[in-house]
PDB file of N, CA and C in Angstrom:
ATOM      1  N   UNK A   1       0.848  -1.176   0.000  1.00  0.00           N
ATOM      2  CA  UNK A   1       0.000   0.000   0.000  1.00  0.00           C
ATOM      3  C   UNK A   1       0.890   1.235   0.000  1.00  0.00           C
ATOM      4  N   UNK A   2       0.870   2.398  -0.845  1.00  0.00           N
ATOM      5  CA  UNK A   2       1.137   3.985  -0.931  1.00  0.00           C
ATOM      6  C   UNK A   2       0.770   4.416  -0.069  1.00  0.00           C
ATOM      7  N   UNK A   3       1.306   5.315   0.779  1.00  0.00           N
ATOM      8  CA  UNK A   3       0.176   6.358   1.220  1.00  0.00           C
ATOM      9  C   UNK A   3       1.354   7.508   2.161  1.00  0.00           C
ATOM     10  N   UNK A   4       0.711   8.247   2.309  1.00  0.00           N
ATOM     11  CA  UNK A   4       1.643   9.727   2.874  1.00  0.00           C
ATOM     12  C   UNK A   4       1.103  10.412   4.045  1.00  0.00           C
ATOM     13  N   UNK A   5       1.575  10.364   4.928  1.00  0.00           N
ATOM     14  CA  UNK A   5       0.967  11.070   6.217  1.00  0.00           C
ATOM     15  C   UNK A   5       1.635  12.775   5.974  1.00  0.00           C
ATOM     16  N   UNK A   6       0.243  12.908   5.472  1.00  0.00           N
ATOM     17  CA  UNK A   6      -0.042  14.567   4.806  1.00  0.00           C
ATOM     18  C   UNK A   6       0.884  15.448   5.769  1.00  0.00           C
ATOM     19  N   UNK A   7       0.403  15.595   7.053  1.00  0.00           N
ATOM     20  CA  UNK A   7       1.471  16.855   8.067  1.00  0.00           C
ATOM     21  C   UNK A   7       2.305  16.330   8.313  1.00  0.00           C
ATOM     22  N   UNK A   8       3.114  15.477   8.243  1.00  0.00           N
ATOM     23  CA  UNK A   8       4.734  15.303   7.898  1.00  0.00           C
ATOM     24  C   UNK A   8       5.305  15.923   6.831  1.00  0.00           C
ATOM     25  N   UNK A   9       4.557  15.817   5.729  1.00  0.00           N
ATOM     26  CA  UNK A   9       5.046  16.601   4.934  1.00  0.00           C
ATOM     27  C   UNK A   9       4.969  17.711   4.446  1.00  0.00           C
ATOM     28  N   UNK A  10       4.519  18.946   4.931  1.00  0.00           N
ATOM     29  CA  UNK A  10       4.447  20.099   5.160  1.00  0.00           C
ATOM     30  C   UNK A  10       5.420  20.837   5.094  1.00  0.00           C
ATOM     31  N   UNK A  11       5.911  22.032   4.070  1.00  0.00           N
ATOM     32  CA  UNK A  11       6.692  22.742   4.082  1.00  0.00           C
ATOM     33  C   UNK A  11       6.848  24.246   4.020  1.00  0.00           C
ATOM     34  N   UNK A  12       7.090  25.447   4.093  1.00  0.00           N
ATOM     35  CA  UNK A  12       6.896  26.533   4.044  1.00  0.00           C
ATOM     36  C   UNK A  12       8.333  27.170   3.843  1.00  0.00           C
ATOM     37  N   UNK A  13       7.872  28.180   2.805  1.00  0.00           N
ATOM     38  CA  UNK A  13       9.159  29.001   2.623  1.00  0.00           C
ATOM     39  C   UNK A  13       9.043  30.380   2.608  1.00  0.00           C
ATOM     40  N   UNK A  14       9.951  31.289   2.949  1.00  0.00           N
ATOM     41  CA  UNK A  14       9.478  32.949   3.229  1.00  0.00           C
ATOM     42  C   UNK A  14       9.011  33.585   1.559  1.00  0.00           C
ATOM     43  N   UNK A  15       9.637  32.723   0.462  1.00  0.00           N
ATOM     44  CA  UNK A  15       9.853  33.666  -0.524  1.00  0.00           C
ATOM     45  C   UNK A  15       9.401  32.889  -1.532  1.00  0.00           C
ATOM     46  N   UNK A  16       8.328  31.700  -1.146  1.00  0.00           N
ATOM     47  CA  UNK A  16       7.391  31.640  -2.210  1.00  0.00           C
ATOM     48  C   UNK A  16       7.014  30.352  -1.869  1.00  0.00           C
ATOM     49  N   UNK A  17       5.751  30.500  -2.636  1.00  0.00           N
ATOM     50  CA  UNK A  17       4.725  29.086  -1.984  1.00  0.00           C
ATOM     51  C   UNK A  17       5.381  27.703  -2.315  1.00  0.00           C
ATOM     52  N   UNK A  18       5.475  26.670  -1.310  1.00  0.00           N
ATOM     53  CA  UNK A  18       5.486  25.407  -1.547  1.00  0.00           C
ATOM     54  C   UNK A  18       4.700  23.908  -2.612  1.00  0.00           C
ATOM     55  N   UNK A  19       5.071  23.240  -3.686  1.00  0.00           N
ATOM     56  CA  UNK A  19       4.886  22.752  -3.984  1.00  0.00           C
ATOM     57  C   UNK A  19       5.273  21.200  -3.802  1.00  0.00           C
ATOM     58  N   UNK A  20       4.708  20.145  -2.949  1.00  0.00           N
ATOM     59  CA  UNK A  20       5.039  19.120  -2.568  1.00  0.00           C
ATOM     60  C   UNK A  20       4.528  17.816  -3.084  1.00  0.00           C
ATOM     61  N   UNK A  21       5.160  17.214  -4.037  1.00  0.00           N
ATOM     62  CA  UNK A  21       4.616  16.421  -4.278  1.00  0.00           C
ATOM     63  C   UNK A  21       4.019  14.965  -3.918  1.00  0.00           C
ATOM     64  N   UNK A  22       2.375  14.767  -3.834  1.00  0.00           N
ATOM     65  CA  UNK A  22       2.067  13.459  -2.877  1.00  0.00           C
ATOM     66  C   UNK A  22       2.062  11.989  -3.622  1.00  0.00           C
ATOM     67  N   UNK A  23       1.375  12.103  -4.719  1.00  0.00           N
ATOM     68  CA  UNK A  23       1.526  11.026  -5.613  1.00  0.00           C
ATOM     69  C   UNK A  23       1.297  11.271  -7.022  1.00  0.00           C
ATOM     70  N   UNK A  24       1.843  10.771  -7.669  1.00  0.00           N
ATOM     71  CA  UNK A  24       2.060  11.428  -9.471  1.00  0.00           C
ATOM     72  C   UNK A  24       2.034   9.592 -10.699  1.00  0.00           C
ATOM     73  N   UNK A  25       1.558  10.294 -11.115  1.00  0.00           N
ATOM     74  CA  UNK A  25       1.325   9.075 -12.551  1.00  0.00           C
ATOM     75  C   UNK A  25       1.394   9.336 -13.433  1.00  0.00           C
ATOM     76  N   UNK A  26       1.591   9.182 -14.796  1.00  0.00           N
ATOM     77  CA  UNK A  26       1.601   9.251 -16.056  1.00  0.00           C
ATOM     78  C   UNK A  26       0.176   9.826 -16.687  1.00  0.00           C
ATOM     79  N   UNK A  27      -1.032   9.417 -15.217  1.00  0.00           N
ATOM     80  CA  UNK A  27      -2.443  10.335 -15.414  1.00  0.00           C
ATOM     81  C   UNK A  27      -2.731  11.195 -15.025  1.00  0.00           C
ATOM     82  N   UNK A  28      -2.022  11.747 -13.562  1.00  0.00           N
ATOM     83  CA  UNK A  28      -2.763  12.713 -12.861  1.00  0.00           C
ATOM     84  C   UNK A  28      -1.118  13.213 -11.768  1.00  0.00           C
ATOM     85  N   UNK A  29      -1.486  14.196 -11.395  1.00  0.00           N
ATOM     86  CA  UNK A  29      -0.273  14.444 -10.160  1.00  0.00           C
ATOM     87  C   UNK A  29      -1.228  14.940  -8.944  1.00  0.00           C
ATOM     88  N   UNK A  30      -1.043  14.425  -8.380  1.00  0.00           N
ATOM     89  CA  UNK A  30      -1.906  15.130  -6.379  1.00  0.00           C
ATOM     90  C   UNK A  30      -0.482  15.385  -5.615  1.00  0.00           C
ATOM     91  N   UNK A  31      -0.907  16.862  -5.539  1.00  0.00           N
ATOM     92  CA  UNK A  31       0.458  17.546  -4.268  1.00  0.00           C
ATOM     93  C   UNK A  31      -0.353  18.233  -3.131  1.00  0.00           C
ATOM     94  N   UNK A  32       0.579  18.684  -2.587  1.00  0.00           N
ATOM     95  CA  UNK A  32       0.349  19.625  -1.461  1.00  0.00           C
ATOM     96  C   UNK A  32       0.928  21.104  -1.726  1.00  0.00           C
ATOM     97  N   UNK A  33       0.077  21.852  -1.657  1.00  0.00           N
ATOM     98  CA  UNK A  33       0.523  23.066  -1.680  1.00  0.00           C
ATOM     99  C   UNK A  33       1.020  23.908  -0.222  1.00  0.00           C
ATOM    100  N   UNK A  34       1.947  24.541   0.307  1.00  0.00           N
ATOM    101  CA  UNK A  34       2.169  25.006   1.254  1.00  0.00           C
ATOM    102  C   UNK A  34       2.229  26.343   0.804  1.00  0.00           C
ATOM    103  N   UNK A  35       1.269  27.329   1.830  1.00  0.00           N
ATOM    104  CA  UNK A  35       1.750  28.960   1.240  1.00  0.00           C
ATOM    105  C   UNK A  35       1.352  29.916   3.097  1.00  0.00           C
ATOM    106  N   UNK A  36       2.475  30.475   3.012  1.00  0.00           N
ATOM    107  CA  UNK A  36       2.954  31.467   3.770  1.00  0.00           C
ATOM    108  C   UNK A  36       1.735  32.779   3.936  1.00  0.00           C
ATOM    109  N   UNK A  37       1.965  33.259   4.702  1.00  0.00           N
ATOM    110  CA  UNK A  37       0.644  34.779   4.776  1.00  0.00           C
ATOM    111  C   UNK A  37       1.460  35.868   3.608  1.00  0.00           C
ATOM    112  N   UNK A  38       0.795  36.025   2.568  1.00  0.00           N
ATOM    113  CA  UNK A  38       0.999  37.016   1.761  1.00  0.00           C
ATOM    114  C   UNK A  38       1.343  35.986   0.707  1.00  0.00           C
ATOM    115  N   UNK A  39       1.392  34.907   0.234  1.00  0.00           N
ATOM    116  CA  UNK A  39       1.956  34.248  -1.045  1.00  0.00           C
ATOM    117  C   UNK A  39       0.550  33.942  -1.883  1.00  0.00           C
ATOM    118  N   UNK A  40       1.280  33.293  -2.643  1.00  0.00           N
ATOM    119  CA  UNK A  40       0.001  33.697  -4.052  1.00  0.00           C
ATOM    120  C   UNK A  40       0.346  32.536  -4.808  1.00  0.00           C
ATOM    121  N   UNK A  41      -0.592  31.621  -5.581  1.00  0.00           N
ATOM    122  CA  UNK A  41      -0.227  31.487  -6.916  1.00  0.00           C
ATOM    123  C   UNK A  41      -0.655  31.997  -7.957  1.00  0.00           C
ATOM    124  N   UNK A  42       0.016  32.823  -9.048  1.00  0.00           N
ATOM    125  CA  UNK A  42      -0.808  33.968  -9.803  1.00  0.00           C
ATOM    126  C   UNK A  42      -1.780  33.071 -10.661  1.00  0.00           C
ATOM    127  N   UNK A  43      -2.968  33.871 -11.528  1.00  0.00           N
ATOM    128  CA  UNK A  43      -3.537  33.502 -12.106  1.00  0.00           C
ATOM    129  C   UNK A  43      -3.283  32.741 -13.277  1.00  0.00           C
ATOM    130  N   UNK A  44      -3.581  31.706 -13.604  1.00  0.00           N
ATOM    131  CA  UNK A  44      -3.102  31.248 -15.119  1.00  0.00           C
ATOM    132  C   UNK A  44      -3.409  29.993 -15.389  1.00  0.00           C
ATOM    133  N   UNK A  45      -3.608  29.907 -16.876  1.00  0.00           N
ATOM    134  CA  UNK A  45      -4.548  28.194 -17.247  1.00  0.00           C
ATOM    135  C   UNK A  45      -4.532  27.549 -17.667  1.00  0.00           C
ATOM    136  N   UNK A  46      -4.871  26.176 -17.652  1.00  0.00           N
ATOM    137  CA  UNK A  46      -4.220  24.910 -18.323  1.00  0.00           C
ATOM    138  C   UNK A  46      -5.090  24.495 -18.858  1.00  0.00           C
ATOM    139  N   UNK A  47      -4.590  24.224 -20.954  1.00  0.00           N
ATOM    140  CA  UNK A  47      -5.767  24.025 -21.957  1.00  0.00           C
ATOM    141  C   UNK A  47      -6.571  23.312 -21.676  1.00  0.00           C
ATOM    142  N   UNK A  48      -5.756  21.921 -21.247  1.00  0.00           N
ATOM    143  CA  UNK A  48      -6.401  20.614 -21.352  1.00  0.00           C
ATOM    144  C   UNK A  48      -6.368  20.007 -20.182  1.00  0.00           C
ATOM    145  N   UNK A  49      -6.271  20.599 -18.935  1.00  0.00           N
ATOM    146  CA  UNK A  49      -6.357  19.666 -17.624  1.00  0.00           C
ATOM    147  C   UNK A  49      -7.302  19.961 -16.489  1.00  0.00           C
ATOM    148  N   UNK A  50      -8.274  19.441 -15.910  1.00  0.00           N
ATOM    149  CA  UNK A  50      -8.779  19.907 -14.307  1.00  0.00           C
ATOM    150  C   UNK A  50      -7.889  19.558 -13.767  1.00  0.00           C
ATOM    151  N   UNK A  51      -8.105  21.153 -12.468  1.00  0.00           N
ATOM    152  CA  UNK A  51      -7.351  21.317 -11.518  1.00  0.00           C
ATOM    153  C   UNK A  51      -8.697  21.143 -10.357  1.00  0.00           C
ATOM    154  N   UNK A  52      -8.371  20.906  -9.129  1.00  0.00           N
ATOM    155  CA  UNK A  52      -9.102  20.589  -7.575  1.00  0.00           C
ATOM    156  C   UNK A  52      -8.595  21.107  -6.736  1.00  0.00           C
ATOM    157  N   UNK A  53      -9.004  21.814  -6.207  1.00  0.00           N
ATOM    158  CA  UNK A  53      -8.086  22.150  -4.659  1.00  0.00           C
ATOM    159  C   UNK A  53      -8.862  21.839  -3.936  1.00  0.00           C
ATOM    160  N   UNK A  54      -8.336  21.454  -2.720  1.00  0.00           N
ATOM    161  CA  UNK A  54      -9.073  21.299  -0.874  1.00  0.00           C
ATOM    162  C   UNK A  54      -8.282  22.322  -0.135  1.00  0.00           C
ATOM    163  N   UNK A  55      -9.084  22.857   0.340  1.00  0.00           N
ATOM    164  CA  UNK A  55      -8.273  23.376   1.623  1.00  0.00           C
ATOM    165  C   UNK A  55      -8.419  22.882   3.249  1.00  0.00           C
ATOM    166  N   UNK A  56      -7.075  22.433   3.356  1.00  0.00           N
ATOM    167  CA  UNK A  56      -6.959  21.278   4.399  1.00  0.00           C
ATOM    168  C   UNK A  56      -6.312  22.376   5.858  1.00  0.00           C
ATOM    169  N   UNK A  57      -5.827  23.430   5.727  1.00  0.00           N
ATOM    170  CA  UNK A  57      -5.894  24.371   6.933  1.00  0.00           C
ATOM    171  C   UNK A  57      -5.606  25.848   6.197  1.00  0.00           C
ATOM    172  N   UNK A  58      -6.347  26.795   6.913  1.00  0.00           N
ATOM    173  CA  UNK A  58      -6.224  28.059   7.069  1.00  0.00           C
ATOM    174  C   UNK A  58      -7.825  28.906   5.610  1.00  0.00           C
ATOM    175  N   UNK A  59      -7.526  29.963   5.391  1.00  0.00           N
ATOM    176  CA  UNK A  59      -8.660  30.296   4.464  1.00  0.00           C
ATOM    177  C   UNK A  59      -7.787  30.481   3.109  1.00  0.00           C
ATOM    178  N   UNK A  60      -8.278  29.855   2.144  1.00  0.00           N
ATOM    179  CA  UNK A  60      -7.923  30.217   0.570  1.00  0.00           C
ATOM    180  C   UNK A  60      -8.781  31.486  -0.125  1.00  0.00           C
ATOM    181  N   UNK A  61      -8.075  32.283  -0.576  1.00  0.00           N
ATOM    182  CA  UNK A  61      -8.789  33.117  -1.533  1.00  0.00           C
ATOM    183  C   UNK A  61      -8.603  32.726  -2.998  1.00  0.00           C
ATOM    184  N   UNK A  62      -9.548  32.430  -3.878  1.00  0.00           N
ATOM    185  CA  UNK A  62      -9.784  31.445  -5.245  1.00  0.00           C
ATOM    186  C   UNK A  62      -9.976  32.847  -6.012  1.00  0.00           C
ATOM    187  N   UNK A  63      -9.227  32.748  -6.947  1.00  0.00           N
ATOM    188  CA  UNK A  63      -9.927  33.437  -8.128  1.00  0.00           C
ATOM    189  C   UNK A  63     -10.301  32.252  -9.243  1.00  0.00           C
ATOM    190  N   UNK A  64     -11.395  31.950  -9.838  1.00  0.00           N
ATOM    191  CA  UNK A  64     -11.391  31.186 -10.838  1.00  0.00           C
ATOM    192  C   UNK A  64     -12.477  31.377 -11.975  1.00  0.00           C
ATOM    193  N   UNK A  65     -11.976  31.557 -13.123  1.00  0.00           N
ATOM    194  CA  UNK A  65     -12.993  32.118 -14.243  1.00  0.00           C
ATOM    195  C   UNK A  65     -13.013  34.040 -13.800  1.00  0.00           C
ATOM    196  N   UNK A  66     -12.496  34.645 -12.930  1.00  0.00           N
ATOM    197  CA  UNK A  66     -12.549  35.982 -12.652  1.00  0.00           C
ATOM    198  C   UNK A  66     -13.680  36.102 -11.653  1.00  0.00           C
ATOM    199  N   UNK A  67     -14.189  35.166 -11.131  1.00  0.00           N
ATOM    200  CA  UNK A  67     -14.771  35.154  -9.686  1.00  0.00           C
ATOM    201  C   UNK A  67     -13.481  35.142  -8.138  1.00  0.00           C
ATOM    202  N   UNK A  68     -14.064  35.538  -7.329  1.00  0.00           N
ATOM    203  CA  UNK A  68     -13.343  35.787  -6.339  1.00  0.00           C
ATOM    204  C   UNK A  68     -13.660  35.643  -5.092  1.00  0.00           C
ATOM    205  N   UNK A  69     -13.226  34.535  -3.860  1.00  0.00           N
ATOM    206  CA  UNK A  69     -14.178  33.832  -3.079  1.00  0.00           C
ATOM    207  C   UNK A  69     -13.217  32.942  -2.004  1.00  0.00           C
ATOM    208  N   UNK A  70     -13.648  33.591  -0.737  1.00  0.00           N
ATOM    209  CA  UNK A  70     -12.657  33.078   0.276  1.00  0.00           C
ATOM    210  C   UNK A  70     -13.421  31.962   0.739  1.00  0.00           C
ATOM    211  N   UNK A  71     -12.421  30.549   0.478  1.00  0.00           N
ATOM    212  CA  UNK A  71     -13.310  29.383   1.206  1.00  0.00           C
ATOM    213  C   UNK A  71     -12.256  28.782   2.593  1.00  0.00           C
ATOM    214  N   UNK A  72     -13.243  28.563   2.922  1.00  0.00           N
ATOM    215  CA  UNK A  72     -12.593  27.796   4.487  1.00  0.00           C
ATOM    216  C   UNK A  72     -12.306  26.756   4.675  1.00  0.00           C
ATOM    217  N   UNK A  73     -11.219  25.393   5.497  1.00  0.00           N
ATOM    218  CA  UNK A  73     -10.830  24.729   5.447  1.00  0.00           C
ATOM    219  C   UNK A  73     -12.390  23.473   5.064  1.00  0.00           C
ATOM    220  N   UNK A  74     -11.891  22.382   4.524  1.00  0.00           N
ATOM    221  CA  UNK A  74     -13.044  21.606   4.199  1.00  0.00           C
ATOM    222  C   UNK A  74     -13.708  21.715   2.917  1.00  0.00           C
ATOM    223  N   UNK A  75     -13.814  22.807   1.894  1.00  0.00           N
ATOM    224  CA  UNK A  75     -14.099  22.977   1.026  1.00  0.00           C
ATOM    225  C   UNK A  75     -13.137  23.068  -0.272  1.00  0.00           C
ATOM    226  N   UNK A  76     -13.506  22.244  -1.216  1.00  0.00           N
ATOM    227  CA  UNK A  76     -13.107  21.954  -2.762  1.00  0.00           C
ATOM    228  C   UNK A  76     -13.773  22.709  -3.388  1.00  0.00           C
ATOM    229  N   UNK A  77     -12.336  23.393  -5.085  1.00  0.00           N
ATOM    230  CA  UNK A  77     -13.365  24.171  -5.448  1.00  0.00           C
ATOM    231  C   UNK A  77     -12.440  23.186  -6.894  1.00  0.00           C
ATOM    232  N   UNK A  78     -12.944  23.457  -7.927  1.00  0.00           N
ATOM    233  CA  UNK A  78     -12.252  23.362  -9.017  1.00  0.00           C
ATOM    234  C   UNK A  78     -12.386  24.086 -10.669  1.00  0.00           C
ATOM    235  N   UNK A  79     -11.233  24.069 -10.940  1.00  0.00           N
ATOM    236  CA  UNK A  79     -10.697  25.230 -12.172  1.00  0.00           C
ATOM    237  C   UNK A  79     -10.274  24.288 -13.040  1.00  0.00           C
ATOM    238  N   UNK A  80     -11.930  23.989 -14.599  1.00  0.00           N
ATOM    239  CA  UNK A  80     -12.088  23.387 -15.321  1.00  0.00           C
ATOM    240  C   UNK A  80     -10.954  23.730 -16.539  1.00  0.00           C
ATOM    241  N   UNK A  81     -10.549  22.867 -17.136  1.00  0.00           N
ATOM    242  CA  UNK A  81      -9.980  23.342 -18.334  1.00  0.00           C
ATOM    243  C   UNK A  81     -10.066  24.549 -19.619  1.00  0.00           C
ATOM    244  N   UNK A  82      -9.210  25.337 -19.128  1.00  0.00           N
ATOM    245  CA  UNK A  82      -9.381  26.394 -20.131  1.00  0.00           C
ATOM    246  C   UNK A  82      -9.786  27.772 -19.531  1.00  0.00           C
ATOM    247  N   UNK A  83     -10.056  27.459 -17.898  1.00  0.00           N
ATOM    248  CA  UNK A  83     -10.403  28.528 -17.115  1.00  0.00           C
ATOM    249  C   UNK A  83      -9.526  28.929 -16.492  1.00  0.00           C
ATOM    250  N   UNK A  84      -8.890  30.357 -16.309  1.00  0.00           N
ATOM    251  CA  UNK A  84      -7.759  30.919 -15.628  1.00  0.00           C
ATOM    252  C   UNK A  84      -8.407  30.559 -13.902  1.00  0.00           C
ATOM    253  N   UNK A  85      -7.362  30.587 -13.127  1.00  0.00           N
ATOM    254  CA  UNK A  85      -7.744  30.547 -11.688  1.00  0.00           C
ATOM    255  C   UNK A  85      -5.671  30.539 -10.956  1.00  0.00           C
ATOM    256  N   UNK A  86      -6.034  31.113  -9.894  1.00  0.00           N
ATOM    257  CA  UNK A  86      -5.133  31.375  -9.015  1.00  0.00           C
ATOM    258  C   UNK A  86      -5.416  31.245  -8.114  1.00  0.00           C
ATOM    259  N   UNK A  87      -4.962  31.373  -6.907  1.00  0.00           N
ATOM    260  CA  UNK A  87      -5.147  31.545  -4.878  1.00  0.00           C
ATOM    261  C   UNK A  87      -4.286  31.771  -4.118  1.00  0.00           C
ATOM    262  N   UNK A  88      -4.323  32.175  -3.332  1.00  0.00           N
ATOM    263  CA  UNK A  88      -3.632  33.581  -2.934  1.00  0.00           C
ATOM    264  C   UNK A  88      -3.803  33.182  -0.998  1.00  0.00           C
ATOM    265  N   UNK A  89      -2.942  33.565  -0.325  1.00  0.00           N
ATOM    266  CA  UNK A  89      -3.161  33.450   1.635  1.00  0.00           C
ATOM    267  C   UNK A  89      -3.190  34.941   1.666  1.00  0.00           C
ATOM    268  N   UNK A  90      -4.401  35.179   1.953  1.00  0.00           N
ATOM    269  CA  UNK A  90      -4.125  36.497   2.581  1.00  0.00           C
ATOM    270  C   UNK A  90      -4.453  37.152   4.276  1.00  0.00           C
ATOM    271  N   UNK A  91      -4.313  35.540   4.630  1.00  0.00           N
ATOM    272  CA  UNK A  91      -4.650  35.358   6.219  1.00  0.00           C
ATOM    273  C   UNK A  91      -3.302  35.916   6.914  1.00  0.00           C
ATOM    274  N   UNK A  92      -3.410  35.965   8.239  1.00  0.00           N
ATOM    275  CA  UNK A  92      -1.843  35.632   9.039  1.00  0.00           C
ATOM    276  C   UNK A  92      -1.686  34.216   8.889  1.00  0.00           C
ATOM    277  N   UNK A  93      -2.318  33.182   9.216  1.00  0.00           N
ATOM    278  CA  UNK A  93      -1.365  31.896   9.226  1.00  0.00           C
ATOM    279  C   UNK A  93      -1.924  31.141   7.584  1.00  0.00           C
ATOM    280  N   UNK A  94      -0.843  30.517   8.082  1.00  0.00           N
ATOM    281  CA  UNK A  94      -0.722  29.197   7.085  1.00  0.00           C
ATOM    282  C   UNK A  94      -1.881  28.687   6.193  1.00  0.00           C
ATOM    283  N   UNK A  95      -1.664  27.978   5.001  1.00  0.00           N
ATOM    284  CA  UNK A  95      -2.398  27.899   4.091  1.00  0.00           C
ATOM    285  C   UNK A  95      -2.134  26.346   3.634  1.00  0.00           C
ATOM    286  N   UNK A  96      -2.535  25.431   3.907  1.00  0.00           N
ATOM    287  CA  UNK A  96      -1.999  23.765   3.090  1.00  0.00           C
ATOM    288  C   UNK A  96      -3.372  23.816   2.181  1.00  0.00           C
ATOM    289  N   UNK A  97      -3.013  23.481   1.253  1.00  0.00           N
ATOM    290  CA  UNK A  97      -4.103  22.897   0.190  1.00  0.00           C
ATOM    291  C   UNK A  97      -3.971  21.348  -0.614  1.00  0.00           C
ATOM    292  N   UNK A  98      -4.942  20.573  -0.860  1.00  0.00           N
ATOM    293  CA  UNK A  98      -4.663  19.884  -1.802  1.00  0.00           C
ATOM    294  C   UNK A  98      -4.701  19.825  -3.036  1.00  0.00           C
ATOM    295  N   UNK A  99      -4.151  19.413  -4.225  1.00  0.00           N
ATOM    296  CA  UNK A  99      -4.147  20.084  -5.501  1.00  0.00           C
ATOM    297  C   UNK A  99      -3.977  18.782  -6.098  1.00  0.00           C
ATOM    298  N   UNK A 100      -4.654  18.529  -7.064  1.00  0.00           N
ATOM    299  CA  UNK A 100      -4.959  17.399  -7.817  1.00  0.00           C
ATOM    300  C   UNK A 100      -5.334  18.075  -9.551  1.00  0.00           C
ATOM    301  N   UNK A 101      -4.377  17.474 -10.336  1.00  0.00           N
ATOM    302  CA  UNK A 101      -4.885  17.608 -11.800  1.00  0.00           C
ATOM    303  C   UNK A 101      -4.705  16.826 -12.372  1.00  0.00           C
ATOM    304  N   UNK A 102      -5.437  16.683 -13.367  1.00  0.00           N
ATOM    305  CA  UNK A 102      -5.963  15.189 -14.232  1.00  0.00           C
ATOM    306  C   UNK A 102      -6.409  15.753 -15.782  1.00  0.00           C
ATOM    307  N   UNK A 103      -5.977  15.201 -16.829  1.00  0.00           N
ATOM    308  CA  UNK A 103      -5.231  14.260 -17.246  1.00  0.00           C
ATOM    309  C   UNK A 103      -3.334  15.392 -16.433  1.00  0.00           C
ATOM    310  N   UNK A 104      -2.512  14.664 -16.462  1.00  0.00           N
ATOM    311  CA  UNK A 104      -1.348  15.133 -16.170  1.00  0.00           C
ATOM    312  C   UNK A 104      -0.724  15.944 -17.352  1.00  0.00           C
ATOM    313  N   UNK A 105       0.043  17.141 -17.171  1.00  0.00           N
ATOM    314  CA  UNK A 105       0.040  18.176 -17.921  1.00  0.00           C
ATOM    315  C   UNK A 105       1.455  17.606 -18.550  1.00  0.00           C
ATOM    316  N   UNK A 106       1.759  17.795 -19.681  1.00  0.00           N
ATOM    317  CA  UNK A 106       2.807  17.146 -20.498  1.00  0.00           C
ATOM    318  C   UNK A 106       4.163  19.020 -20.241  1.00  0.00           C
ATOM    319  N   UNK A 107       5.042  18.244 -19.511  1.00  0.00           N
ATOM    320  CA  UNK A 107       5.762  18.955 -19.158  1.00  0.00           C
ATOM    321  C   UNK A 107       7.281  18.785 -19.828  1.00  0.00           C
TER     322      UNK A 107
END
């Protein structure tokens, strides 16, 4: 059996958001995002892939499609193919998200 005990792997950096990867395939990649108070990932979009986020602690601010919408831990939102979306901490603490995209983006 795979599997990853999520807050072990938790990381944070002063000078830009964390990207951690949890499990990845030739179909899909699921990471962890770690982001600091004031970090961002800017807006921008992928032709051919859904993206998912969870937010697993603190509040996310979503931009997606040019909507704009602070969700609280427990809630999934997702940024369909072809739709710009970003998210942003603009809390004091900490921000973990989960991030899942499918088909996997040819890099």
């Amino acid at each position: 059996m795979d599997y990853v005990m999520l807050a072990e792997r938790r990381a944070f950096r002063d000078d830009k958001l964390q990207k951690i990867p949890v499990f990845e395939s030739a179909h899909m990649f699921f990471d962890q995002y770690c982001l600091k108070s004031g970090q961002a990932q800017a807006v921008h979009t992928h032709a051919a892939e859904d993206k998912v986020y969870v937010v697993l602690a603190g509040e996310a601010m979503f931009d997606i499609g040019g909507e704009q919408e602070l969700l609280p831990v427990g809630t999934a939102v997702i940024a369909r193919a072809g739709v710009p979306h970003g998210v942003s901490n603009l809390s004091d603490s900490d921000l973990v998200l989960l991030v899942a995209m499918a088909p996997k983006p040819a890099h």
